[in-house]
Protein backbone atom coordinates (compact mmCIF):
# COMPACT_ATOMS: atom_id res chain seq x y z
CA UNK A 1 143.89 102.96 150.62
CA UNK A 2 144.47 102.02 147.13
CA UNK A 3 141.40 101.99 144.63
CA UNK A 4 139.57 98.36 143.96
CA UNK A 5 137.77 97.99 141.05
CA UNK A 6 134.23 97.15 141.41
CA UNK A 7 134.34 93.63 140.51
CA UNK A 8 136.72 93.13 144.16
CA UNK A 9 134.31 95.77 146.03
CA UNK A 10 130.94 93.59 145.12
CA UNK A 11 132.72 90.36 145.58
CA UNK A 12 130.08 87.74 147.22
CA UNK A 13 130.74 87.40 151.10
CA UNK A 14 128.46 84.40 151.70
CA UNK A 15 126.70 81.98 149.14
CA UNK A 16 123.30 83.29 148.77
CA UNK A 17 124.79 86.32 147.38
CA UNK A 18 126.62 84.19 144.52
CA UNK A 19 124.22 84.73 141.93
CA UNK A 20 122.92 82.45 138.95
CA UNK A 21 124.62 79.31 140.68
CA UNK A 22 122.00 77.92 142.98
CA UNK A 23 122.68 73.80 142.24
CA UNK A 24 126.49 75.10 143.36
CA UNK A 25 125.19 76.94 146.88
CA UNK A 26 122.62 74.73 147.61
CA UNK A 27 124.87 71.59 147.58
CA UNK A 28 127.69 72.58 149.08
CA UNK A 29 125.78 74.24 152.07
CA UNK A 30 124.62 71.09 152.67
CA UNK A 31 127.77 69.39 152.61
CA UNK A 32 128.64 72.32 155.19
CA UNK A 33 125.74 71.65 157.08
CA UNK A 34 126.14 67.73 157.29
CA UNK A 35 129.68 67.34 157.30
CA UNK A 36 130.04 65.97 154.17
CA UNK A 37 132.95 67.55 153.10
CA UNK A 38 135.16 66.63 150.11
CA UNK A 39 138.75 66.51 149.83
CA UNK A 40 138.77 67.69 146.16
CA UNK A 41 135.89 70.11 144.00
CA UNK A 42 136.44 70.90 140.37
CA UNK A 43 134.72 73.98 139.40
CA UNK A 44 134.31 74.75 135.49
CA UNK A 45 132.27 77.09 133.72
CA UNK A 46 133.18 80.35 131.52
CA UNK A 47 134.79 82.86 132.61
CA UNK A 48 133.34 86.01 135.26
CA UNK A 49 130.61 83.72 136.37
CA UNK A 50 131.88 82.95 140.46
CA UNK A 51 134.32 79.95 140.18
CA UNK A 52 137.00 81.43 142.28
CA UNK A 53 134.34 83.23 144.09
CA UNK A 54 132.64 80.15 145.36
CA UNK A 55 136.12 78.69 146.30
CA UNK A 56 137.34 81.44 148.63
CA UNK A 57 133.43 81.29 150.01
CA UNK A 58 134.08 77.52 150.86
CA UNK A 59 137.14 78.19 152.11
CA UNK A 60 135.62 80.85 154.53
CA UNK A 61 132.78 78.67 155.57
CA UNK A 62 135.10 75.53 156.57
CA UNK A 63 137.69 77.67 158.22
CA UNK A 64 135.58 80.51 159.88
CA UNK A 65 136.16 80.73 163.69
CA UNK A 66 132.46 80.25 164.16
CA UNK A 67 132.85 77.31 161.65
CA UNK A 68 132.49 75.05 160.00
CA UNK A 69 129.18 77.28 158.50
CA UNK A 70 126.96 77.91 156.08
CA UNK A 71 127.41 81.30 156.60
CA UNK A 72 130.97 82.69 157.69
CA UNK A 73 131.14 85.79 159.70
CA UNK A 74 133.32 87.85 157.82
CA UNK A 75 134.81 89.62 160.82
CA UNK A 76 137.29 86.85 162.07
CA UNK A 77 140.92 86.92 161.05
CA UNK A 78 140.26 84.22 158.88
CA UNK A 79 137.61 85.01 156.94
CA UNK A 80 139.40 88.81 156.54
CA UNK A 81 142.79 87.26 155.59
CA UNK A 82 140.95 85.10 153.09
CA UNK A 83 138.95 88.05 151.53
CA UNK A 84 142.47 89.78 150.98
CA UNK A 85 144.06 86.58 149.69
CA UNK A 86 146.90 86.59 152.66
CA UNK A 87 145.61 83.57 154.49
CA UNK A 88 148.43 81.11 155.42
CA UNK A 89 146.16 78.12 155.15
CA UNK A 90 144.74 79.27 151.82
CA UNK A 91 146.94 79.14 149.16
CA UNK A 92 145.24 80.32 145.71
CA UNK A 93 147.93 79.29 143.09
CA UNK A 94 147.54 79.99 139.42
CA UNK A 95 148.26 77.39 137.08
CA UNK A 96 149.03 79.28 134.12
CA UNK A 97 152.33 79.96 136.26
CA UNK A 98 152.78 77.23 138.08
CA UNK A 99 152.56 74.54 135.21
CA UNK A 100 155.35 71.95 136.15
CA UNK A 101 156.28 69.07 138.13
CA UNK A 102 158.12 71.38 140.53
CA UNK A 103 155.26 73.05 141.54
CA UNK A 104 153.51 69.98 142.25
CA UNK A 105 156.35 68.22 143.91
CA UNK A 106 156.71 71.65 146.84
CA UNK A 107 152.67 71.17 147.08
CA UNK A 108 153.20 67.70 147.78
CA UNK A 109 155.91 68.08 150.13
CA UNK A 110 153.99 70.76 152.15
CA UNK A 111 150.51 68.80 152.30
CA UNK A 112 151.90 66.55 155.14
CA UNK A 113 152.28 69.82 157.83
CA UNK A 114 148.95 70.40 159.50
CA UNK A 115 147.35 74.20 158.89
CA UNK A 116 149.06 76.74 161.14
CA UNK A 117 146.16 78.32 162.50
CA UNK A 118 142.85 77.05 160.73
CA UNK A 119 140.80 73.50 160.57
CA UNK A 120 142.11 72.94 156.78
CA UNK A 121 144.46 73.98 154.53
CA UNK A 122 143.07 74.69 151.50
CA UNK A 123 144.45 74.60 148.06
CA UNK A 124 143.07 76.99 145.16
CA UNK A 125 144.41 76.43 141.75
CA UNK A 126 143.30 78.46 139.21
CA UNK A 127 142.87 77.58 135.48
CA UNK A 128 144.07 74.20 136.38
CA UNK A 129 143.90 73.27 133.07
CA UNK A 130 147.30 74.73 132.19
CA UNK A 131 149.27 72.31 134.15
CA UNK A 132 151.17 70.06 132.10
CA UNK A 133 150.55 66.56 131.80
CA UNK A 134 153.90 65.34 133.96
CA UNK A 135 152.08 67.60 137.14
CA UNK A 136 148.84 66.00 136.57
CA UNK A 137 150.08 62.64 137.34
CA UNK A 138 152.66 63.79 140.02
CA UNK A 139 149.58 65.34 141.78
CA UNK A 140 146.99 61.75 141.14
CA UNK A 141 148.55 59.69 144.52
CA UNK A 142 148.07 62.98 146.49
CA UNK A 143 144.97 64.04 145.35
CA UNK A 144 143.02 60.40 145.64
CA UNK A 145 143.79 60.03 149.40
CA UNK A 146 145.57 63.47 150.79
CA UNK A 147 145.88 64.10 154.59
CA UNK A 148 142.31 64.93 156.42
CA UNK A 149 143.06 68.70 156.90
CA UNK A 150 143.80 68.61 153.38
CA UNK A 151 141.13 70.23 150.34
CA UNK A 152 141.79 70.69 146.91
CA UNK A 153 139.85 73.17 145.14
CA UNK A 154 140.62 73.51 141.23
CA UNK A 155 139.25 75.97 138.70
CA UNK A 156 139.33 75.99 134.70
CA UNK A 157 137.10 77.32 132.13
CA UNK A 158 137.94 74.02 129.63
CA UNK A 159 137.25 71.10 131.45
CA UNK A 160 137.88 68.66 128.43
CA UNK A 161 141.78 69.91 129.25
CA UNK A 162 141.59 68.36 132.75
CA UNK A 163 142.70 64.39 132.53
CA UNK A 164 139.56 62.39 133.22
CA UNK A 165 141.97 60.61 136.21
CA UNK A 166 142.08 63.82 137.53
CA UNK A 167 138.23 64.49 137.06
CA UNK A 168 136.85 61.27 138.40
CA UNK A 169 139.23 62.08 142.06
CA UNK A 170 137.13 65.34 142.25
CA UNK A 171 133.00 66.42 142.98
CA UNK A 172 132.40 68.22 139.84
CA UNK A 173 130.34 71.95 139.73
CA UNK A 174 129.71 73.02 136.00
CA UNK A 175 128.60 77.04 136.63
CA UNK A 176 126.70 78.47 134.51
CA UNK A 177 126.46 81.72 131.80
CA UNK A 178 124.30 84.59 134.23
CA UNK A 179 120.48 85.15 132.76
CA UNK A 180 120.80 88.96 131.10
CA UNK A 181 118.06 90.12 133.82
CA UNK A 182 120.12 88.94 136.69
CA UNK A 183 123.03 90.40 135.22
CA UNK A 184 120.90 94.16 134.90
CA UNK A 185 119.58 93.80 138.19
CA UNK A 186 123.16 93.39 139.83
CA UNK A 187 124.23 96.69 137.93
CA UNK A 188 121.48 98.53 138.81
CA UNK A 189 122.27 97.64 142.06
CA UNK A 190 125.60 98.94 141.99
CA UNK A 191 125.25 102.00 140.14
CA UNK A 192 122.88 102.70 142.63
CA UNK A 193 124.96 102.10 145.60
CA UNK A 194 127.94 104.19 143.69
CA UNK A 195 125.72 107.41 143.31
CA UNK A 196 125.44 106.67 139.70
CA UNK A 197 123.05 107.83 136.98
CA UNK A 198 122.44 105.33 133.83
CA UNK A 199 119.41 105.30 131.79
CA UNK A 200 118.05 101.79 130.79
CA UNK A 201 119.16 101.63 127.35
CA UNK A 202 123.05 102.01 128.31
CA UNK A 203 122.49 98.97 131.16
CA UNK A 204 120.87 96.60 128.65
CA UNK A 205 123.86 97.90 126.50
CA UNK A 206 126.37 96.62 129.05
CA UNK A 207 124.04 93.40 129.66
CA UNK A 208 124.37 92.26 126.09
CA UNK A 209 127.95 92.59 125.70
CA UNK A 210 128.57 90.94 129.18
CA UNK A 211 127.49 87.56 127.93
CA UNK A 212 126.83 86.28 131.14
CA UNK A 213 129.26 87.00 132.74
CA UNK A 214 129.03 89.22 135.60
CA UNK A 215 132.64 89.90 136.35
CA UNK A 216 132.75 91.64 132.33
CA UNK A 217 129.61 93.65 132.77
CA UNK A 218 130.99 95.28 135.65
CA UNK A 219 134.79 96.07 134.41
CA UNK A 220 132.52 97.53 131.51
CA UNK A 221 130.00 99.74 133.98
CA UNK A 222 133.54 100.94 135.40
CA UNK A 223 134.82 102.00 131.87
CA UNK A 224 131.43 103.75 131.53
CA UNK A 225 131.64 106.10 134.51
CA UNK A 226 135.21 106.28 133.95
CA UNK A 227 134.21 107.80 130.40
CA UNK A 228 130.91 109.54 131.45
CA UNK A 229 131.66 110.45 134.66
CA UNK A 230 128.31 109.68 137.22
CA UNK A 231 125.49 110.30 134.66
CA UNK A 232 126.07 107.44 131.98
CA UNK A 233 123.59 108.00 128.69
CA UNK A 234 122.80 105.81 125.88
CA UNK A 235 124.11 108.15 122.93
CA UNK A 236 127.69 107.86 124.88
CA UNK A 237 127.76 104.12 126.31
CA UNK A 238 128.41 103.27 122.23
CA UNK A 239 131.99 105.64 122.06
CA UNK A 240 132.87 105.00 125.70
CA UNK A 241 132.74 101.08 125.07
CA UNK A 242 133.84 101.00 121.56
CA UNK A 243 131.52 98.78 120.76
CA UNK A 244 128.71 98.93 117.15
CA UNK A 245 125.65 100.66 117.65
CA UNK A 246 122.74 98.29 117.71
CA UNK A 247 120.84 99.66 114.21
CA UNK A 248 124.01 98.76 111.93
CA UNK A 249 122.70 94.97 113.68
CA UNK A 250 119.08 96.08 112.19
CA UNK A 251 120.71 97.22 108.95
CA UNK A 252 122.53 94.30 108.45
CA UNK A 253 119.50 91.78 108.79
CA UNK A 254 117.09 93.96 107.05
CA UNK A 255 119.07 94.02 103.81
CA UNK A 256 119.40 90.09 103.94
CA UNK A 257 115.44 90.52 104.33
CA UNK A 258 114.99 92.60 101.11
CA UNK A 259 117.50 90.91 99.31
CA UNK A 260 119.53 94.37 99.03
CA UNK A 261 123.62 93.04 98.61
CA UNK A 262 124.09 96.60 97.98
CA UNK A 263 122.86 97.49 101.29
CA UNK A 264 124.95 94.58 102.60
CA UNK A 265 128.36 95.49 101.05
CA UNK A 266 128.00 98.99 102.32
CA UNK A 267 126.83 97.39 106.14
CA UNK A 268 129.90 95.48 105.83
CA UNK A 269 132.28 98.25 104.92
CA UNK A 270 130.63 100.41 107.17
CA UNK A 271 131.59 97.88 110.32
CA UNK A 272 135.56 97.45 109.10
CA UNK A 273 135.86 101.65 108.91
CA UNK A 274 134.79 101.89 112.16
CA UNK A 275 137.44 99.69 113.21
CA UNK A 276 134.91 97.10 115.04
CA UNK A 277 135.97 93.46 115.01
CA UNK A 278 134.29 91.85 112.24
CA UNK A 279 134.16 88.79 114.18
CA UNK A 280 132.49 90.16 117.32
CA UNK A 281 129.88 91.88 114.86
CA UNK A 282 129.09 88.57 112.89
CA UNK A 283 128.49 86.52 116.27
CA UNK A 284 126.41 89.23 117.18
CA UNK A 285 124.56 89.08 113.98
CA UNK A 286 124.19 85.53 114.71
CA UNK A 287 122.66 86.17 117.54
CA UNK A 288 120.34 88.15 116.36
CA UNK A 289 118.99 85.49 113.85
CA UNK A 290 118.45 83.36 116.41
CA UNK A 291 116.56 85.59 118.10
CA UNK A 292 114.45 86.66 114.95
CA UNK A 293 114.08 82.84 114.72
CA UNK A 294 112.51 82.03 118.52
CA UNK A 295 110.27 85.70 117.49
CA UNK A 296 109.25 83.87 114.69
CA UNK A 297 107.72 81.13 116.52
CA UNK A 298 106.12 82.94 119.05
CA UNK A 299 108.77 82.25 121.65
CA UNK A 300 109.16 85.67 123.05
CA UNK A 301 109.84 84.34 126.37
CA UNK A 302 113.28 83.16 125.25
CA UNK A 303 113.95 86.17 123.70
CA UNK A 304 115.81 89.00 126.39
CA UNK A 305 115.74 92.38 124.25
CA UNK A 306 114.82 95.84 124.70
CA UNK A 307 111.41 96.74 123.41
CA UNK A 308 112.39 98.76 120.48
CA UNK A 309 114.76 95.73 119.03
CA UNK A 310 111.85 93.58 119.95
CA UNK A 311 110.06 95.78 117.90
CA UNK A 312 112.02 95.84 115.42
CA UNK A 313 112.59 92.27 114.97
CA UNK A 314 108.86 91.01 115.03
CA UNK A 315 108.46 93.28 112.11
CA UNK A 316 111.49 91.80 110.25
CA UNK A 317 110.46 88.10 111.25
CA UNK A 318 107.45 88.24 108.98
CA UNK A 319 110.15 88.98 105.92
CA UNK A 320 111.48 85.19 106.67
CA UNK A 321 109.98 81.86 106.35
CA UNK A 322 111.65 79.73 109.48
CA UNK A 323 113.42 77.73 106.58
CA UNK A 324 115.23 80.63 105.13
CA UNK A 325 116.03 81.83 108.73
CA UNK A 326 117.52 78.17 109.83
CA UNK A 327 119.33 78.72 106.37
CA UNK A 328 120.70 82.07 107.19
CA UNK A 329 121.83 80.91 110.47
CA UNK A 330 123.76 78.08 108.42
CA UNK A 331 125.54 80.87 105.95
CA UNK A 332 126.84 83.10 108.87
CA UNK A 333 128.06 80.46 110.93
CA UNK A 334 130.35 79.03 108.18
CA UNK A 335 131.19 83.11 107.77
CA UNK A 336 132.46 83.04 111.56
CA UNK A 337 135.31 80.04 110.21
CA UNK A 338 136.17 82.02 107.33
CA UNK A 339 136.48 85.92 108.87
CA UNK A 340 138.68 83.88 111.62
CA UNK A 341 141.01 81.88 108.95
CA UNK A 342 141.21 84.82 106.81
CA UNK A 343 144.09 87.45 106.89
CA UNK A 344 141.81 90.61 105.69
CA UNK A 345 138.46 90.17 107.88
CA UNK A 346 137.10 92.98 107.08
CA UNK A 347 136.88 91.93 103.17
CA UNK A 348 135.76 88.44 104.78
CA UNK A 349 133.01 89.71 106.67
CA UNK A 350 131.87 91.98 103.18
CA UNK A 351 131.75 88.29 101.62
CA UNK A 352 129.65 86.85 104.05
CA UNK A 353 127.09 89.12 104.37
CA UNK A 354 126.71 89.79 100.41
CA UNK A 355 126.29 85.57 100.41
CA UNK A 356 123.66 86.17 102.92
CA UNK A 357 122.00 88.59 101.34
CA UNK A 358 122.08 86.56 97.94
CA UNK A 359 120.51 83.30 99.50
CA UNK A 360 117.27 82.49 97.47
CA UNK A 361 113.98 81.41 99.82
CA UNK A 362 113.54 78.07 100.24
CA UNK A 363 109.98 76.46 99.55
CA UNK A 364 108.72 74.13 101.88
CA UNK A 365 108.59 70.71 100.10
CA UNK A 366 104.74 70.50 100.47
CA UNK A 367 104.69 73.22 98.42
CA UNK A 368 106.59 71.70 95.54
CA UNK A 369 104.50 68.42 95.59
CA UNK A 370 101.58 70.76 95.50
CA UNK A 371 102.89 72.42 92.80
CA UNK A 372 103.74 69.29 90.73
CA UNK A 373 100.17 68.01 91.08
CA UNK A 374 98.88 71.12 89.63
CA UNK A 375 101.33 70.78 87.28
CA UNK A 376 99.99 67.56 86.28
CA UNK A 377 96.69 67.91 86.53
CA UNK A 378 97.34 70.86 83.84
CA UNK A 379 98.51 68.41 81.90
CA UNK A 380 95.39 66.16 81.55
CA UNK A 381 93.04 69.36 81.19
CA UNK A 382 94.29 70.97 78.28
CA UNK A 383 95.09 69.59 74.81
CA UNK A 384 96.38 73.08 74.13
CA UNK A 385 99.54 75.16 76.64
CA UNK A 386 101.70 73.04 78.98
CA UNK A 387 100.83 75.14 81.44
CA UNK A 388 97.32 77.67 81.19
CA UNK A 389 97.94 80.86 80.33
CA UNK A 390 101.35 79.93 78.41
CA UNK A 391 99.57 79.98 74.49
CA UNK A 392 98.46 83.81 74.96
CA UNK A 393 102.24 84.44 76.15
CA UNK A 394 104.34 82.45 73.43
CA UNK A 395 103.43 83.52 70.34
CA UNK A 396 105.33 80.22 68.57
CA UNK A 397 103.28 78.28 70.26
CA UNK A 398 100.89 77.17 67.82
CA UNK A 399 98.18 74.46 68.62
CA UNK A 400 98.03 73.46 65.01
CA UNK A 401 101.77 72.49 64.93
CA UNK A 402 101.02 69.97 68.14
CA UNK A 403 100.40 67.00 65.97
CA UNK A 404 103.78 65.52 64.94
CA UNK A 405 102.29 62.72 62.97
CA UNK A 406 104.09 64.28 59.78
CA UNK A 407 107.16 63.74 60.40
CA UNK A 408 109.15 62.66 57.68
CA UNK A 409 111.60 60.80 59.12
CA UNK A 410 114.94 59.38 58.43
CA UNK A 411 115.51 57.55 55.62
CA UNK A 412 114.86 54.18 55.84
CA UNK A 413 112.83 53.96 58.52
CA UNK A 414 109.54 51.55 58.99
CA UNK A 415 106.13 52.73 58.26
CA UNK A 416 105.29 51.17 62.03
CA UNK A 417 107.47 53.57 63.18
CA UNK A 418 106.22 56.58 61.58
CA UNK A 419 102.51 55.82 61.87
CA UNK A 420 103.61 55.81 66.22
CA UNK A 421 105.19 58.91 65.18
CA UNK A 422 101.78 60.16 64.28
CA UNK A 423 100.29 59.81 67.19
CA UNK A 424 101.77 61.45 69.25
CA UNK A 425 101.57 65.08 70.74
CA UNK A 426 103.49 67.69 72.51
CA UNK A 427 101.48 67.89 75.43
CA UNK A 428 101.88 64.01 75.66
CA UNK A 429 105.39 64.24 75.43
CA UNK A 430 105.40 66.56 78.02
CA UNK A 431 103.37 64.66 80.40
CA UNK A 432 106.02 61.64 79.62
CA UNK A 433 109.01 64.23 81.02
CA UNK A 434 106.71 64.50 83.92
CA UNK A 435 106.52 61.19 84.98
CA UNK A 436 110.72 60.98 83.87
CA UNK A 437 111.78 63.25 85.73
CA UNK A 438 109.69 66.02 87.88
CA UNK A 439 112.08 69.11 88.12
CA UNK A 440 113.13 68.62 83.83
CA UNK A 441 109.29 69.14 82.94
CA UNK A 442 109.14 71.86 85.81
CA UNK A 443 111.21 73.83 83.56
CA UNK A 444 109.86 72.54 80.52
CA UNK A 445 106.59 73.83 81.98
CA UNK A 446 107.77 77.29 82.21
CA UNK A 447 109.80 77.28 78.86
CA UNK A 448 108.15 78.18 75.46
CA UNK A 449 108.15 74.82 73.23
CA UNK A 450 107.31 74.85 69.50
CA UNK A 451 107.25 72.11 66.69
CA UNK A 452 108.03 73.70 63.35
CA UNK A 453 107.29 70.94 60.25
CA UNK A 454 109.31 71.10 57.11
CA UNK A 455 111.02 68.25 55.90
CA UNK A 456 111.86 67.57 59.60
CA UNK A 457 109.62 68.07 62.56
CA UNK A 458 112.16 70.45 65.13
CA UNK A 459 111.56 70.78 68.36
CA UNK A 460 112.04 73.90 69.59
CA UNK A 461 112.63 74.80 73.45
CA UNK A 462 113.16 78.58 74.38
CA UNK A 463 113.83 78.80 78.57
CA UNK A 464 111.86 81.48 80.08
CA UNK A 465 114.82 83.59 81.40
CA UNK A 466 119.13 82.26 81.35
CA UNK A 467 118.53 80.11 85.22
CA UNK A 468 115.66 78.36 82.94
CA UNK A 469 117.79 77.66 79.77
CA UNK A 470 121.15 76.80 81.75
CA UNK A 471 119.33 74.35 83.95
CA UNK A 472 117.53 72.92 80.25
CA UNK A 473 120.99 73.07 78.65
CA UNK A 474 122.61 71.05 81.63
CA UNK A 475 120.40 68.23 81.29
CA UNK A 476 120.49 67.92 77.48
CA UNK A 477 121.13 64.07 77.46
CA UNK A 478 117.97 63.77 79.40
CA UNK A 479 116.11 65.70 76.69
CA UNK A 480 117.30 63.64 74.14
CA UNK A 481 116.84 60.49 75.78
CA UNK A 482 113.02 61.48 76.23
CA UNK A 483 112.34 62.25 72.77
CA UNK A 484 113.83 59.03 71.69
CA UNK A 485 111.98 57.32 73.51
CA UNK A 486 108.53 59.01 73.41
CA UNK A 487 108.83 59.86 69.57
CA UNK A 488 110.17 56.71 68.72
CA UNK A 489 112.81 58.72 66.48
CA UNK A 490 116.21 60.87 67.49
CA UNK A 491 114.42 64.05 66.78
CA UNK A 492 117.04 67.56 67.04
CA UNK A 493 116.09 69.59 70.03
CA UNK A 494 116.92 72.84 70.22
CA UNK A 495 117.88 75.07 72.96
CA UNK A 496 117.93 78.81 72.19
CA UNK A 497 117.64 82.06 74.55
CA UNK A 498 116.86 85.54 73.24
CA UNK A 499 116.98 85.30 69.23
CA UNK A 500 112.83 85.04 68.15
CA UNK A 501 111.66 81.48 67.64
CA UNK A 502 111.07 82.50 64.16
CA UNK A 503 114.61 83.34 63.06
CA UNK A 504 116.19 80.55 64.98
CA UNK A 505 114.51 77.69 63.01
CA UNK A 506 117.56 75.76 61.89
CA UNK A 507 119.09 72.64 62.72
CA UNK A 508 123.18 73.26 64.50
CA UNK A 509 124.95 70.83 62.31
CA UNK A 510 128.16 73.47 61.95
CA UNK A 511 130.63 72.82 64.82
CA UNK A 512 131.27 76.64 64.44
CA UNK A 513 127.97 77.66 64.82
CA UNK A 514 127.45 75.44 67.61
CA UNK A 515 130.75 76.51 69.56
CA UNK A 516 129.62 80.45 69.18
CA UNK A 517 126.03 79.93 70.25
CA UNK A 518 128.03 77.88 73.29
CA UNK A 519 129.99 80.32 73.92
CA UNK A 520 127.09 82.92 74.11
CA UNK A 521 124.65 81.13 76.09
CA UNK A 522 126.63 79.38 78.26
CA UNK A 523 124.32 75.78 77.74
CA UNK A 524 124.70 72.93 75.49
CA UNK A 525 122.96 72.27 72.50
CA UNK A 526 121.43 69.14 71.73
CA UNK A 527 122.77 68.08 67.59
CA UNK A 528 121.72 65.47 65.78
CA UNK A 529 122.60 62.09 66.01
């Protein structure tokens, strides 16, 4: 007798061996049991998870000699011929190659003969989807009211392909994705059963890349012993599957915990040299996150790992705020469009992880309101620093140069106006940016500010490293706006980045001079009006 892969040899016989579908058994052994039996079922769900299992089961159960039953005998001619798909009342027909009208049209034509041996004959299509839309409606007059003896029993894994006229004639089964531990208990099982020896790291290997599906985990289990003959061990299961090892996972996340793009770029080269499908590895990685994520939140019980990746991912959980992980999640799932789209994946996937690995943490927003009352309460406390601690730091920051009350002004203007000039301060000014605009004085806050007086009072604003002094230089107009209207005067504010405070004490009137310093820093300066 020929060889039959395991996934035909471990094929369910009766429905309480269909595992991970119990809303599917339960109701149609019911039906069974009451004589409630359809004329049409639609069975979706992905792929390796029992569809066409639990058809050729119904069709066994209805057509059993000792039928109709819940539980078929498997020793009859009919339930035999069914099991070896040679029944002449059970037709299994897939529609990936049966698509047209034709098809339809000789299933119509035949649906009026009465089974030649059983109670029904039953019709099986497979991936019904695929029929075109002409069979679809050549197969609507049939399907609503066919002949008793008559049941249809359709299959797809993409339901939204199936014409809703078509749906609404049928009962409807979504199956569902098999838990991981029901999917390591049937291989146990089996290996078992076969004489075979696997160690528990090499089943939770083939587990995890099953997906729920049980139909993949056990053409993979198959590949194993073909590789590793009957003893199957975890430093093998890797090279006999050709799949990633789990720590270049690990490596992957940890560097987007540290920050490290090095680490990244060389995580993502290391995947494409292997020749691993940078696709399959950033779902995976994906994965991952999310379970870091339900770690994170205490949710181990969603969580289906093996004790050293769980671990190994509690420890790296506490290098991510839930924020920054939701965030991460956001950046590789927009990396999955663009390693798909893109005709060199492997260079993709290096781009996505090195973004990852760049993404800044997030602060939680009750944090920044906390911060900007400190902020302001700074403010009111101290006639001296913007922010404590700043005056020992900033050595042009000189308390006796707060007062800009001698400003000379331009010419011509009002002794009203220079007498409000007077009175006011730096530390006021700064409080008046705060209650402008929050984030501007947040970076005022951090930047060193002077006022040198000569013939003109300059204000001087240094950023405290180039994201400070871009992010001051962007929002120029706002600057200028606010001195306006605290000082009561167009004042010339200065923006200036590495050059001492002391050396950089002149006004930018020289469209030169202002070009190269734009050119060099990147950020606007403010000029005189």
């Amino acid at each position: 007798m020929a060889y039959k892969v395991l996934s035909r040899r471990y094929r369910p016989k009766v429905f309480e061996d269909l595992l991970g579908q119990p809303h599917v058994t339960r109701t149609l052994s019911n039906a069974i049991a009451e004589d409630r039996i359809g004329h049409a079922y639609l069975f979706t769900g992905p792929r390796g998870v029992g569809k066409t299992t639990a058809a050729r089961l119904l069709a066994k159960a209805l057509n059993c000699a000792k039928g109709p039953t819940v539980t078929p005998c498997n020793n009859c001619s009919s339930c035999l011929e069914i099991d070896e798909s040679r029944s002449m009342d059970v037709y299994e027909i897939d529609g990936a190659s049966n698509t047209g009208v034709d098809n339809i049209r000789e299933i119509k034509n035949n649906v009026q003969y009465p089974p030649s041996r059983d109670r029904y004959k039953i019709y099986i299509i497979d991936e019904v989807h695929m029929l075109s839309q002409g069979a679809f409606n050549a197969l609507l007059k049939t399907l609503e009211e066919p002949p008793e003896h008559v049941i249809f029993i359709f299959a797809t894994t993409e339901p939204h392909k199936v014409p809703l006229t078509i749906q609404s004639r049928c009962q409807r089964f979504d199956f569902r994705k098999l838990r991981n531990s029901m999917i390591l208990q049937s291989i146990t099982t089996i290996a078992d059963r076969e004489g075979i020896s696997i160690d528990d790291e090499s089943k939770e290997v083939i587990t995890r890349y099953a997906q729920g599906s049980l139909r993949d985990a056990q053409s993979l289990l198959e590949q194993a012993i073909s590789y590793s003959g009957k003893t199957i061990k975890h430093d093998e299961i890797y090279k006999s599957l050709g799949i990633l090892e789990r720590d270049v996972i690990v490596k992957a996340v940890s560097a987007m915990a540290r920050r490290d793009i090095a680490e990244a770029a060389i995580t993502a080269r290391e995947v494409d040299a292997r020749g691993y499908d940078p696709k399959r590895f950033i779902e995976e990685l994906l994965a991952s996150l999310r379970d870091i994520y339900l770690l994170s939140m205490s949710l181990d019980e969603l969580v289906e790992l093996s004790d050293a990746e769980l671990l190994a991912f509690k420890k790296i959980s506490s290098s991510f705020t839930q924020d920054d992980l939701i965030h991460l999640m956001n950046a590789i799932s927009k990396g999955i469009e663009l390693i798909v789209r893109s005709t060199q994946p492997g260079i993709a996937l290096e781009i996505v992880l090195i973004k990852a690995a760049s993404l800044k943490p997030l602060l939680p927003i009750d944090q920044i309101l906390s911060d900007l009352k400190k902020f302001k309460s700074s403010i009111e406390q101290t006639d001296g620093p913007f922010i404590q601690g700043k005056a020992s730091e900033n050595p042009v920051f000189r308390k006796d140069a707060l007062d800009a009350g001698q400003h000379a002004g331009t010419q011509g203007a009002d002794n009203d106006t220079r007498d409000a000039g007077r009175e006011k301060t730096l530390n006021g000014f700064l409080e008046y940016v705060f209650q402008k605009n929050g984030p501007i004085a947040a970076e005022l806050g951090e930047a060193n500010i002077s006022i040198e007086k000569s013939n003109e009072v300059n204000i001087f604003i240094k950023g405290h490293n180039n994201h400070s002094f871009t992010d001051l230089g962007k929002n120029r107009e706002f600057l200028r706006q606010f001195v306006k209207e605290y000082f009561g005067i167009q004042y010339d504010v200065v923006l200036h980045k590495d050059e001492p405070a002391e050396s950089n004490h002149e006004i930018i009137k020289d469209d030169q001079k202002l070009n190269k310093l734009l050119d060099v820093f990147g950020a606007k300066v403010i000029k005189k009006m």
